[in-house]
Protein backbone atom coordinates (compact mmCIF):
# COMPACT_ATOMS: atom_id res chain seq x y z
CA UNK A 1 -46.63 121.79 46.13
CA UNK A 2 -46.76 125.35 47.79
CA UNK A 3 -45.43 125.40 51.47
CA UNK A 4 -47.18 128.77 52.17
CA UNK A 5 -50.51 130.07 52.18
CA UNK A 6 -52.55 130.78 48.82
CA UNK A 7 -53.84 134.37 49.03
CA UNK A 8 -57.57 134.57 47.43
CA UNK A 9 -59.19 138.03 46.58
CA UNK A 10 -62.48 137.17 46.81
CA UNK A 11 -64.71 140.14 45.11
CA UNK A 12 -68.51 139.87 45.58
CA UNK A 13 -71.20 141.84 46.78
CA UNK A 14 -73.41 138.90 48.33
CA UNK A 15 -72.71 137.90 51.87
CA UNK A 16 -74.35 134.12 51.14
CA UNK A 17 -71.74 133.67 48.52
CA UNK A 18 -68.72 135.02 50.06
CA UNK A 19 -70.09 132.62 53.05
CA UNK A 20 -70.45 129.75 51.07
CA UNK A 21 -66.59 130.03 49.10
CA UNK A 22 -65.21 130.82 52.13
CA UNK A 23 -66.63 127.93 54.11
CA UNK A 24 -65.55 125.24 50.82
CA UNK A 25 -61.75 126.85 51.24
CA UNK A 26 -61.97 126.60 55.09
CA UNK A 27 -63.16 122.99 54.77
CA UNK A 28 -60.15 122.24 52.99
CA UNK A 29 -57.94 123.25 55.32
CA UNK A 30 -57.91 126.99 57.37
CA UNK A 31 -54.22 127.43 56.90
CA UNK A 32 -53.84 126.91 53.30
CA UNK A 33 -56.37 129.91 51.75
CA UNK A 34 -55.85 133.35 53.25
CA UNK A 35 -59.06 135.14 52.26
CA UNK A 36 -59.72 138.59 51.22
CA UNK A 37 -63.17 140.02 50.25
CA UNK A 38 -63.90 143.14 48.47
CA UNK A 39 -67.31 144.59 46.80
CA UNK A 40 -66.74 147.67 45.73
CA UNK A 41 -65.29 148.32 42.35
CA UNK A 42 -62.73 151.46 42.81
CA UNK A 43 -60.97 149.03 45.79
CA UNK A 44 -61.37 145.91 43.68
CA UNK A 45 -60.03 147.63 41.32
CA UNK A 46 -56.65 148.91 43.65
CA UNK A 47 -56.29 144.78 45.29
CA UNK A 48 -56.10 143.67 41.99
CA UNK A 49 -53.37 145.68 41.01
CA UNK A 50 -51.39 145.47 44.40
CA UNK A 51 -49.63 142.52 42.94
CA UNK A 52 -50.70 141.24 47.18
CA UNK A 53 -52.63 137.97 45.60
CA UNK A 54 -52.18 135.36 44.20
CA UNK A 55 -55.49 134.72 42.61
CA UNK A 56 -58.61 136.39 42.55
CA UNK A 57 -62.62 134.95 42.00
CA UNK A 58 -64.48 137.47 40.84
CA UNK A 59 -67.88 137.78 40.92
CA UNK A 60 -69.92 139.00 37.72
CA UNK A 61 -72.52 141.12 39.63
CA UNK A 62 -70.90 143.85 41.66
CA UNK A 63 -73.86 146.39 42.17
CA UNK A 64 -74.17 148.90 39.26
CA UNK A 65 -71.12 147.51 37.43
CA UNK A 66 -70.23 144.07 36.44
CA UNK A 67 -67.45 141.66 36.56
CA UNK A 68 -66.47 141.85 33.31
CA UNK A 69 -65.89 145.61 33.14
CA UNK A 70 -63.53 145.35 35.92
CA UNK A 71 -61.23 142.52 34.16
CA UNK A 72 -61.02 144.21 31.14
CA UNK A 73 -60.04 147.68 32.81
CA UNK A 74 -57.50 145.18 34.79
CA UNK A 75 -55.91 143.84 32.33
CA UNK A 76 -55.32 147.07 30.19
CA UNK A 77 -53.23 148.25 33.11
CA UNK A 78 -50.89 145.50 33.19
CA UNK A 79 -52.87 143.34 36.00
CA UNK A 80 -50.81 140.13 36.06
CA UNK A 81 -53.20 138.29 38.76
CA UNK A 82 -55.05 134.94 37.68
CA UNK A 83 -59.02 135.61 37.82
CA UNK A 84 -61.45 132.62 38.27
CA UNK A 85 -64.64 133.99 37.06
CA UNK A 86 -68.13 133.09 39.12
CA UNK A 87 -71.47 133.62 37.35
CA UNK A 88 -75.09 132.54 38.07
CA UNK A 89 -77.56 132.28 35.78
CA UNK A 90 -76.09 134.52 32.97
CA UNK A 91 -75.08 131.62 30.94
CA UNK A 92 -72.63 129.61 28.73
CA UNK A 93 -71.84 132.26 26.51
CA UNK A 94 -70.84 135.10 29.42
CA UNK A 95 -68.54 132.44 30.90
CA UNK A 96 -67.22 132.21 26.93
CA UNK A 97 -67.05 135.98 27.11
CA UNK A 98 -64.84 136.05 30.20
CA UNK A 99 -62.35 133.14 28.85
CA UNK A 100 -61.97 135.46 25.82
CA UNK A 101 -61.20 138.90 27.46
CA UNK A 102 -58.67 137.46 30.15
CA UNK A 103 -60.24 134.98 32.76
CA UNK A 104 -57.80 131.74 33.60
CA UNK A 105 -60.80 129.65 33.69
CA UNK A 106 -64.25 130.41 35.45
CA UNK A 107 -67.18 128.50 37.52
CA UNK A 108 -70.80 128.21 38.22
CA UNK A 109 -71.57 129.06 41.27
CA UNK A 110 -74.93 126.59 41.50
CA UNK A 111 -72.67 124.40 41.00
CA UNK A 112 -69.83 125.17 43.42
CA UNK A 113 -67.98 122.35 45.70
CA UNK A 114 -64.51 122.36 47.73
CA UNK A 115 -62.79 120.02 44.86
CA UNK A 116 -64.40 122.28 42.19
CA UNK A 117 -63.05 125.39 43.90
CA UNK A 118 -59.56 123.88 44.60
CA UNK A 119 -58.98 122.68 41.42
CA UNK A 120 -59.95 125.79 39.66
CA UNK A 121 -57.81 128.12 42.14
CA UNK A 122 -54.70 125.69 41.33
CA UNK A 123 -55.41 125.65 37.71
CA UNK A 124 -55.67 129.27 37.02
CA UNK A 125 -52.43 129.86 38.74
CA UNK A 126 -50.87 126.79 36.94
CA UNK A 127 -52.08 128.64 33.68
CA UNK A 128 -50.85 132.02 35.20
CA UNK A 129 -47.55 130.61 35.95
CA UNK A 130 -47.39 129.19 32.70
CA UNK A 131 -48.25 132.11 31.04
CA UNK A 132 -45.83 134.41 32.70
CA UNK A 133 -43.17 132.03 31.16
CA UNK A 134 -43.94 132.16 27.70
CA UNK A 135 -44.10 136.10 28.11
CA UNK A 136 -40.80 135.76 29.72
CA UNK A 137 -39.53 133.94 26.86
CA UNK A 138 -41.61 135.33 24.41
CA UNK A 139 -39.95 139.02 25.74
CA UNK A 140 -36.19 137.56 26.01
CA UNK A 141 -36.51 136.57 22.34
CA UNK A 142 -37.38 139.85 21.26
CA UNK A 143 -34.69 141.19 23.29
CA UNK A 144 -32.19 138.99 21.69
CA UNK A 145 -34.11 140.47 18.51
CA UNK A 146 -34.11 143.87 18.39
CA UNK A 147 -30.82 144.02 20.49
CA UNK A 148 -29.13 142.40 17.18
CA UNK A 149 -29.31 145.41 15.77
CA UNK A 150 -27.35 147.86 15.67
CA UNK A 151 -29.92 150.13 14.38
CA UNK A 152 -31.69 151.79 17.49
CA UNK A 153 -35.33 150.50 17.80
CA UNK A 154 -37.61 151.99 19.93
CA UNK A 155 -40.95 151.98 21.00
CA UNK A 156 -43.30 155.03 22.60
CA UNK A 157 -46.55 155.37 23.52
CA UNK A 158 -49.13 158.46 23.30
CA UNK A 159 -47.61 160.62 25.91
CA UNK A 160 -44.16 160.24 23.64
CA UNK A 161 -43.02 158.02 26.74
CA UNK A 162 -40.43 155.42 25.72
CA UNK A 163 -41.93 151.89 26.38
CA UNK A 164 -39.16 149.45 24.77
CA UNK A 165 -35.59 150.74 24.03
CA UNK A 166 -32.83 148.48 22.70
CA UNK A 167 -29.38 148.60 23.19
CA UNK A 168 -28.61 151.07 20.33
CA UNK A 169 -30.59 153.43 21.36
CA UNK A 170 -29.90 153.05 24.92
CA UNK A 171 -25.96 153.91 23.23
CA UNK A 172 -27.32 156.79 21.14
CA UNK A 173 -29.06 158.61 24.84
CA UNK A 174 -26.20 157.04 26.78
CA UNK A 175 -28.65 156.05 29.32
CA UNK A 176 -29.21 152.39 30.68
CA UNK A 177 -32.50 151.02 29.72
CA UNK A 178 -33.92 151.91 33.15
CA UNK A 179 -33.31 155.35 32.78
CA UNK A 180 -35.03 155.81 29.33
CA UNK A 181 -38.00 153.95 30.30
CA UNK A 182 -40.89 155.88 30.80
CA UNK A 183 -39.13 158.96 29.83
CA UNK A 184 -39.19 160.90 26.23
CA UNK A 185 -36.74 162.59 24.00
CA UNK A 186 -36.56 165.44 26.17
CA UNK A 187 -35.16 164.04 28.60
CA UNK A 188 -32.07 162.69 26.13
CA UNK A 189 -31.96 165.47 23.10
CA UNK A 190 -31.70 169.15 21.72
CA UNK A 191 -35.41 170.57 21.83
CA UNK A 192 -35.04 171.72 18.31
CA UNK A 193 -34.53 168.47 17.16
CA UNK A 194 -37.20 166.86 19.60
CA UNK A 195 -39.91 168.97 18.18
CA UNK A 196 -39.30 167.90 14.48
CA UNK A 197 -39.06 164.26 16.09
CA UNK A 198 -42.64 164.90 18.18
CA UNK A 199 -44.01 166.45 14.68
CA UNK A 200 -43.73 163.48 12.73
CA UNK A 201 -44.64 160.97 16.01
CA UNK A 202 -48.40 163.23 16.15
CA UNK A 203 -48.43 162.55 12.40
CA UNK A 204 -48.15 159.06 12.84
CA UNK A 205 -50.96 158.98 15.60
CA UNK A 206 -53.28 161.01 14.20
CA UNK A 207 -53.33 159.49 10.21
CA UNK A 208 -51.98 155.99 10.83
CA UNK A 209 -49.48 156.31 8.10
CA UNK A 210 -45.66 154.97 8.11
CA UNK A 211 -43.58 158.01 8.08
CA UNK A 212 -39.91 158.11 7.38
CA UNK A 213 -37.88 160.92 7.69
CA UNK A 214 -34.58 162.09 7.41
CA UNK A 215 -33.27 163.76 10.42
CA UNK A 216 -30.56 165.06 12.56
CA UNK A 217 -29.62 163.46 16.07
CA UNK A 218 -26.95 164.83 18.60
CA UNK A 219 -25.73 161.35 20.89
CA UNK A 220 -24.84 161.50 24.37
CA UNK A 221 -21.48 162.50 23.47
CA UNK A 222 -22.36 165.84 21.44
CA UNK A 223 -21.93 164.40 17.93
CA UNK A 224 -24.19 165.34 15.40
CA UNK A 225 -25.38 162.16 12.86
CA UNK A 226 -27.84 162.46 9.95
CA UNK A 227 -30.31 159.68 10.22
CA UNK A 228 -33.46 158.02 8.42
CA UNK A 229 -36.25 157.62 11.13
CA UNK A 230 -38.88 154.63 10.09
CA UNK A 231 -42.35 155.24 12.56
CA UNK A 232 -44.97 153.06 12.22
CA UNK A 233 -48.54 152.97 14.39
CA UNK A 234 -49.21 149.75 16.51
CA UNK A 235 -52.09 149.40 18.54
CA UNK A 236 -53.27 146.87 21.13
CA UNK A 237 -56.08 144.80 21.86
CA UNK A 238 -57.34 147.71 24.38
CA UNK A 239 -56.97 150.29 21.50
CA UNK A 240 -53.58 152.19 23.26
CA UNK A 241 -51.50 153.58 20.32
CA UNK A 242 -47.61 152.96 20.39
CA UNK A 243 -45.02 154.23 17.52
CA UNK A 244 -42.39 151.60 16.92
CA UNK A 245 -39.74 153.37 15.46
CA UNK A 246 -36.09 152.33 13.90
CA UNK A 247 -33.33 154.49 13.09
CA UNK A 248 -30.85 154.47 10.26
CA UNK A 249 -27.50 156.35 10.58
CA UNK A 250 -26.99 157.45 6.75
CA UNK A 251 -24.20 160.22 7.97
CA UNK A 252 -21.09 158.25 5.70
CA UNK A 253 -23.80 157.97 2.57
CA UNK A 254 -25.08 161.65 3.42
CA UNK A 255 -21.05 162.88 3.23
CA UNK A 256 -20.10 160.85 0.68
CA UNK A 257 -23.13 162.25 -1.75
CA UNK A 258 -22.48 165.85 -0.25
CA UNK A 259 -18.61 164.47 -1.40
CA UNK A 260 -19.79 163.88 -5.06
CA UNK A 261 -22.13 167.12 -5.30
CA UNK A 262 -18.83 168.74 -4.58
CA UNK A 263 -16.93 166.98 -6.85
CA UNK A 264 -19.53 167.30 -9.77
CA UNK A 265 -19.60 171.01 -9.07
CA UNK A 266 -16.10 171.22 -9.41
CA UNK A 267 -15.90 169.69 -12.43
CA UNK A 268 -18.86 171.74 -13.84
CA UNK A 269 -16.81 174.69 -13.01
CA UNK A 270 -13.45 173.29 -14.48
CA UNK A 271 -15.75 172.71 -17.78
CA UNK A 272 -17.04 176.36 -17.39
CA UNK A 273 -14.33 178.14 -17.79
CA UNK A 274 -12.34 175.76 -20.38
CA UNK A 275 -11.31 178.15 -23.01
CA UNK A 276 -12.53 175.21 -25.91
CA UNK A 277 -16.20 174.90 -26.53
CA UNK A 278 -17.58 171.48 -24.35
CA UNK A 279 -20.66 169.28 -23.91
CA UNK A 280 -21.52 166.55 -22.04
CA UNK A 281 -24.15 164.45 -22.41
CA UNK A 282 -25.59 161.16 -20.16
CA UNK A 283 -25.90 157.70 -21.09
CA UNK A 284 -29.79 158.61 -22.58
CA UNK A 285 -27.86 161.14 -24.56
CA UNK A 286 -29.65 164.41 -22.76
CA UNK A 287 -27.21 167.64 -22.42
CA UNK A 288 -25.58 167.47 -18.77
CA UNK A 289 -23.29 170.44 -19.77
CA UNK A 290 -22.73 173.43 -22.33
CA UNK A 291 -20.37 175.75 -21.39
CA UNK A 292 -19.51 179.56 -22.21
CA UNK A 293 -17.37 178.75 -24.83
CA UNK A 294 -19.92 176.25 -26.04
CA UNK A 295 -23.07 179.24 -25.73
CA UNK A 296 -20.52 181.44 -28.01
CA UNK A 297 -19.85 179.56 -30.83
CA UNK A 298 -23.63 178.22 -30.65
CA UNK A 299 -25.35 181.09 -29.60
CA UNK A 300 -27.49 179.14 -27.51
CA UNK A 301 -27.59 179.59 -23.61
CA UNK A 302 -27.23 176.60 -21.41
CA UNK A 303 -30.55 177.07 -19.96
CA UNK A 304 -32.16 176.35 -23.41
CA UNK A 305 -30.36 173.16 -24.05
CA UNK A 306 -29.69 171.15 -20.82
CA UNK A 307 -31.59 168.67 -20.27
CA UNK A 308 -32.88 168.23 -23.76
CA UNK A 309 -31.59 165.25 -26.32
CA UNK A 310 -33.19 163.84 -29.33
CA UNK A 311 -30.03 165.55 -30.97
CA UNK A 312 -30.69 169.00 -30.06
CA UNK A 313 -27.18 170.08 -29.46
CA UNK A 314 -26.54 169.47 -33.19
CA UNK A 315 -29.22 171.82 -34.76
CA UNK A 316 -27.23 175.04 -33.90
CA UNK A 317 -23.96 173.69 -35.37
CA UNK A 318 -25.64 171.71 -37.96
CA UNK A 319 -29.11 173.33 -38.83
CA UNK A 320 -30.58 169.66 -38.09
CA UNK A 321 -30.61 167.28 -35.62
CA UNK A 322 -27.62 164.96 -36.92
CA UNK A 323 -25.61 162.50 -34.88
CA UNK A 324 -22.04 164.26 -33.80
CA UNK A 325 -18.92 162.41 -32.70
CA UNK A 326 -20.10 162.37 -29.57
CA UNK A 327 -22.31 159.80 -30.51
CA UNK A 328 -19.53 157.67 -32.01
CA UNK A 329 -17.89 157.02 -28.15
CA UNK A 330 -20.66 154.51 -27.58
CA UNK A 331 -21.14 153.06 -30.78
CA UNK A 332 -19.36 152.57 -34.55
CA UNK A 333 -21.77 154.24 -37.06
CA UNK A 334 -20.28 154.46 -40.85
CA UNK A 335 -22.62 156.81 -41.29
CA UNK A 336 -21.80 159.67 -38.69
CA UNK A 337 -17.96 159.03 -39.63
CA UNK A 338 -18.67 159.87 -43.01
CA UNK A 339 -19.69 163.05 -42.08
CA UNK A 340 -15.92 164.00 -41.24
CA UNK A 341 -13.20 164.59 -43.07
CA UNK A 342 -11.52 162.56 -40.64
CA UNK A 343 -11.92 160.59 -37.88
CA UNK A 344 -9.30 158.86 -35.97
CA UNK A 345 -9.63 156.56 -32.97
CA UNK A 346 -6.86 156.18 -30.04
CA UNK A 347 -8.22 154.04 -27.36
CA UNK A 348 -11.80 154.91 -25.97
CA UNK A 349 -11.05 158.92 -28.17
CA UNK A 350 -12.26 159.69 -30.95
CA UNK A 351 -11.20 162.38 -32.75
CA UNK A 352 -12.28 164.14 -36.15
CA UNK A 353 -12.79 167.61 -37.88
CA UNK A 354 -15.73 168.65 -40.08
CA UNK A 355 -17.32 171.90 -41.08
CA UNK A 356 -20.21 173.02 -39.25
CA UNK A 357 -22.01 175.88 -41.09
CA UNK A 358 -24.38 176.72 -38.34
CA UNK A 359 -21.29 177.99 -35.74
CA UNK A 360 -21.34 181.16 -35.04
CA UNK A 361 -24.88 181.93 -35.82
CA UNK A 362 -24.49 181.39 -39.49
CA UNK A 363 -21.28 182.05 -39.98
CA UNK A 364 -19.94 178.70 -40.24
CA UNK A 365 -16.20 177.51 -38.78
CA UNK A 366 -14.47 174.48 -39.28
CA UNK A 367 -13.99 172.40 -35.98
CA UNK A 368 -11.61 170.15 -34.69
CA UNK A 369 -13.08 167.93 -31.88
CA UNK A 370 -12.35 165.39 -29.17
CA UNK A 371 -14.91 162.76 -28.22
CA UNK A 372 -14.52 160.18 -25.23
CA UNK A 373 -16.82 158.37 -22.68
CA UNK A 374 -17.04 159.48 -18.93
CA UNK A 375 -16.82 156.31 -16.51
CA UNK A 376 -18.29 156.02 -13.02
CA UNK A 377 -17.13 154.68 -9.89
CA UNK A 378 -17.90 151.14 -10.92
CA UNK A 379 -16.34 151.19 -14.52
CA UNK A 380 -19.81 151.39 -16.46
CA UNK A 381 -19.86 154.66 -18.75
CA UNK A 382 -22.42 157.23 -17.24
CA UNK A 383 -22.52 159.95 -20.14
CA UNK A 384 -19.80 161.33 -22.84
CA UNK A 385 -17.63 164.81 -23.48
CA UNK A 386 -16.91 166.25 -26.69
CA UNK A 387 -14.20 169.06 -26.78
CA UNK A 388 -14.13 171.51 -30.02
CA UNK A 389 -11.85 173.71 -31.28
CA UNK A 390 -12.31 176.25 -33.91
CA UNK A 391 -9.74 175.50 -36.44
CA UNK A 392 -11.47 177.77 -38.98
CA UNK A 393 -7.66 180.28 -39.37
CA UNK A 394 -5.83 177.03 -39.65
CA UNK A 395 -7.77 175.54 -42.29
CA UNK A 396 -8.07 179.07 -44.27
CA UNK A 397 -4.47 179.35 -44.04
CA UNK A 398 -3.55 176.03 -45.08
CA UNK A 399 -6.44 176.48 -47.87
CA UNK A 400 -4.44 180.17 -48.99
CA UNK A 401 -1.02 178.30 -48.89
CA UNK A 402 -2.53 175.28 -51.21
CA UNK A 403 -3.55 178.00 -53.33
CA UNK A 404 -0.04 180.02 -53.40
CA UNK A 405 1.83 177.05 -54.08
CA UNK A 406 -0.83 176.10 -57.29
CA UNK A 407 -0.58 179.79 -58.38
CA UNK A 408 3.69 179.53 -58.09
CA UNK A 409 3.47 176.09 -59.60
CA UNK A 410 1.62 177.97 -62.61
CA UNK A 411 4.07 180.49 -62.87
CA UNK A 412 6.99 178.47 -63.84
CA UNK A 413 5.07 176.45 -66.07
């Protein structure tokens, strides 16, 4: 039971009734109800959300405005006060009305008695009380949530004001929650970053769409982080918009890929400037990479051929789109080995020569070439090289010598 005295806010604008509850509290006892009576709306408006009461009966008529109308504006500004509703002769369904926007419970005035009155004013602050747990517990569990994380989470509202912050980001600003609470990004971060931040928040707002976007953040302690920014639009039973936002530090994946762009680039350029002709093509057999040496003896620039597969990088050595030996790294085809005078297999290379009458534009060459798979980070082959070499000297010479040593051999017979 409460030692002290229970302080009603009493808002009506009829002298009989604010007679009549007054007298049914005094009759219980003068000491226990402190009394407070207001009428007009603007200063109803001010008690209730002094935080001085401890529950209010309010009154549905209140000159030119209504009851109702003053609860609901209340309770969109964070009101926390139980509020026994009193009506007349309005009816069931307003008293339904006011349960649903807010009211602890509510009474008919015709009706009124000192037990009535008592019990309501105990049970709405029971019910307040109550309440006020569960949103206490309800709020610590979220805490617990979202401070799990260590992904900053955040929430702001329309003016960009921060309304939640969890540990992360409190980490990120280097602020305690207290001091990031009703302030915005300004107050925490480089302007040039805040606008691109604001940008995408006003996006949000205005369309309703999720928006994620990738970023760059400066912490409290200067460093710079590449992120992935997740906003989202909530908004609450009195239509005020919020963004919930999480952030996503992706600075080790950004430098790693930034790694492997450089490392790919490098090895484009090592396979520029190789002084044997070279291609490279994925694992859907599409042309990755043709070098000089490779546009020479083709005749065909890089920029006609990358990308393309279906066998095109044969027709210019070939006249036809043929498998090559490139083919053979992935798979053992009879028929493609035919095609060689030779083809010899040392581990995951494969190597051959054959005559391609196409080199050159038309010319023809023989070629020597080297075939083997390229295999990724996780051992799966991503793609294959082939190296060639025009042997084209080396064969006429050897083809001059057999020739020689058949003309000698003729000679002494």
């Amino acid at each position: 039971m409460r030692s002290h005295s229970i302080r009603v806010l009493l808002i009506n604008d009829n002298e009989d009734d604010y007679a009549v509850v007054r007298d049914l509290l005094s009759n219980l006892s003068p000491m226990k109800f402190i009394i407070k009576r207001v009428s007009d709306y603007g200063a109803a408006l001010d008690a209730i959300l002094s935080g001085e009461f401890d529950v209010s009966l309010l009154d549905y008529r209140l000159k030119e405005r209504n009851g109702l109308e003053l609860m609901r504006e209340a309770l969109s500004r964070g009101a926390t006060i139980p509020i026994v509703f009193l009506t007349g002769r309005e009816g069931y369904d307003l008293d339904l009305e006011a349960m649903s926007n807010g009211a602890a419970d509510w009474l008919a005035k015709d009706e009124l008695s000192a037990t009535l009155l008592e019990r309501a004013i105990h049970h709405a602050m029971e019910r307040q009380r109550k309440r006020g747990e569960a949103l206490r517990e309800s709020r610590e569990f979220l805490d617990k949530i979202v401070n799990s994380t260590s992904d900053p989470i955040y929430v702001v509202d329309r003016e960009h004001r921060y309304v939640l912050a969890n540990d992360a980001l409190c980490a990120l600003a280097g602020r305690k929650h207290e001091d990031i609470l009703g302030r915005t990004d300004y107050d925490f971060f480089p302007k040039e970053q805040v606008d691109i931040f604001w940008q995408k928040d006003e996006l949000v707002f205005e369309t309703g769409q999720e928006n994620e976007n990738e970023e760059e953040i400066t912490d409290a302690n200067g460093r710079i982080f590449t992120v992935v920014t997740k906003k989202t639009l909530y908004t609450d039973s009195q239509g005020n918009k919020f963004i919930v936002g999480i952030i996503r530090n992706i600075t080790r994946r950004k430098d790693a890929e930034l790694a492997l762009q450089a490392s790919h680039q490098q090895l484009q350029d090592i396979i520029e400037f190789l002084p044997d002709a070279t291609l490279v093509i994925d694992r859907d057999k599409k042309v990755t990479a043709w070098n000089r040496a490779m546009e020479k003896m083709t005749g065909l620039k890089k920029c006609d051929i990358l990308g393309r597969g279906d066998y095109a990088y044969a027709v210019p050595l070939y006249g036809e789109k043929r498998a090559m030996l490139i083919d053979l790294v992935m798979a053992e085809e009879s028929e493609i080995e035919s095609r060689y005078d030779s083809v010899k297999r040392v581990g995951n290379t494969i190597c051959g020569e054959a005559f391609a009458p196409g080199a050159y534009r038309g010319k023809g060459a023989y070629l020597w070439s080297t075939a083997a798979p390229l295999i990724g980070g996780d051992g799966s082959a991503i793609g294959s090289i082939q190296v060639i070499r025009d042997i084209t000297e080396r064969k006429l010479a050897e083809k001059a010598l057999a020739e020689e040593a058949i003309r000698l051999k003729s000679i002494r017979c």
